[in-house]
Protein backbone atom coordinates (compact mmCIF):
# COMPACT_ATOMS: atom_id res chain seq x y z
CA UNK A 1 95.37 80.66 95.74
CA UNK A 2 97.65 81.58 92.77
CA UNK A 3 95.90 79.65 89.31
CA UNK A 4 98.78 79.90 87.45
CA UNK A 5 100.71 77.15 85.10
CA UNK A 6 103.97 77.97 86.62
CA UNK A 7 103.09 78.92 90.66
CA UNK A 8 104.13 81.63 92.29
CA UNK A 9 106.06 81.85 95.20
CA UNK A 10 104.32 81.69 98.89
CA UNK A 11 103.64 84.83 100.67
CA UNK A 12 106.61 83.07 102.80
CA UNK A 13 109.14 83.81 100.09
CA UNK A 14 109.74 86.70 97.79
CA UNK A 15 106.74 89.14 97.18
CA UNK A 16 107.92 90.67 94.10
CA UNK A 17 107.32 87.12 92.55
CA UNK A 18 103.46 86.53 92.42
CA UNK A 19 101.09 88.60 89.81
CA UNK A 20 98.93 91.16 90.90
CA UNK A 21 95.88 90.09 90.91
CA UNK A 22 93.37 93.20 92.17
CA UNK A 23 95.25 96.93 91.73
CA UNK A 24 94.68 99.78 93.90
CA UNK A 25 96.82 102.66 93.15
CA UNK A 26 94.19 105.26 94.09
CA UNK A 27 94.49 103.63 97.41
CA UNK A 28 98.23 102.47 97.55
CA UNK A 29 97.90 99.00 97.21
CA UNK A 30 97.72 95.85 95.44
CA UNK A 31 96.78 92.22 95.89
CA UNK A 32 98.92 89.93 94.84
CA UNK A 33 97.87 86.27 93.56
CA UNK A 34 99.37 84.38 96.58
CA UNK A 35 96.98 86.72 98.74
CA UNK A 36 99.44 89.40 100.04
CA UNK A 37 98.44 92.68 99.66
CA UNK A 38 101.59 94.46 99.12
CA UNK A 39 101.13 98.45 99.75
CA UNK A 40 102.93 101.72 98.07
CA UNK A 41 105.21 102.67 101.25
CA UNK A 42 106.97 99.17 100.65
CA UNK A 43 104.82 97.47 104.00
CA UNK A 44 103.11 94.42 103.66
CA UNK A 45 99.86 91.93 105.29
CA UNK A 46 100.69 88.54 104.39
CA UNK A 47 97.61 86.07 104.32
CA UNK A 48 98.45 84.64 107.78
CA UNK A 49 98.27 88.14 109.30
CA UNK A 50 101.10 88.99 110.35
CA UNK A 51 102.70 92.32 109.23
CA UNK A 52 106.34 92.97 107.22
CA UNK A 53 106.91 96.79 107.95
CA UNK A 54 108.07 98.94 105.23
CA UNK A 55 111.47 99.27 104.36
CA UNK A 56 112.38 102.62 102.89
CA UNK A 57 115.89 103.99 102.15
CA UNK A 58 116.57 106.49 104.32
CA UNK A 59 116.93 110.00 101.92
CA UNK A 60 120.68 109.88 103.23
CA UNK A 61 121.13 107.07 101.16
CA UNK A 62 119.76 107.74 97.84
CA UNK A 63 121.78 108.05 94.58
CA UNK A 64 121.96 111.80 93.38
CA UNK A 65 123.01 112.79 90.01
CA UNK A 66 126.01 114.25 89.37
């Protein structure tokens, strides 16, 4: 799906790799060129269908400035 010169990576490996292709921000999501769409809570539909949940920080666990 991705056109390229150097490919992307498959929806198998890292998402943050591939371009985005389509963006959606008024919707919370983008597609990316090797046909994930990749949405704004950090959950993803890979092209195969199945489903990577998001994965937020929990607000325990955030930095805060000193």
């Amino acid at each position: 799906m991705c056109s390229h010169r150097s490919s992307c990576a498959s929806s198998d490996g890292d998402s943050t790799t591939p371009h985005i292709v389509a963006a959606h921000p008024e919707q919370g999501w983008n597609l990316l060129c090797n046909g994930a769409i990749v949405f704004d809570d950090t959950g993803e539909l890979l092209p195969d269908g199945r489903v990577v949940a998001p994965h937020r920080v929990p607000t325990g666990q955030l930095a805060v400035a000193a």
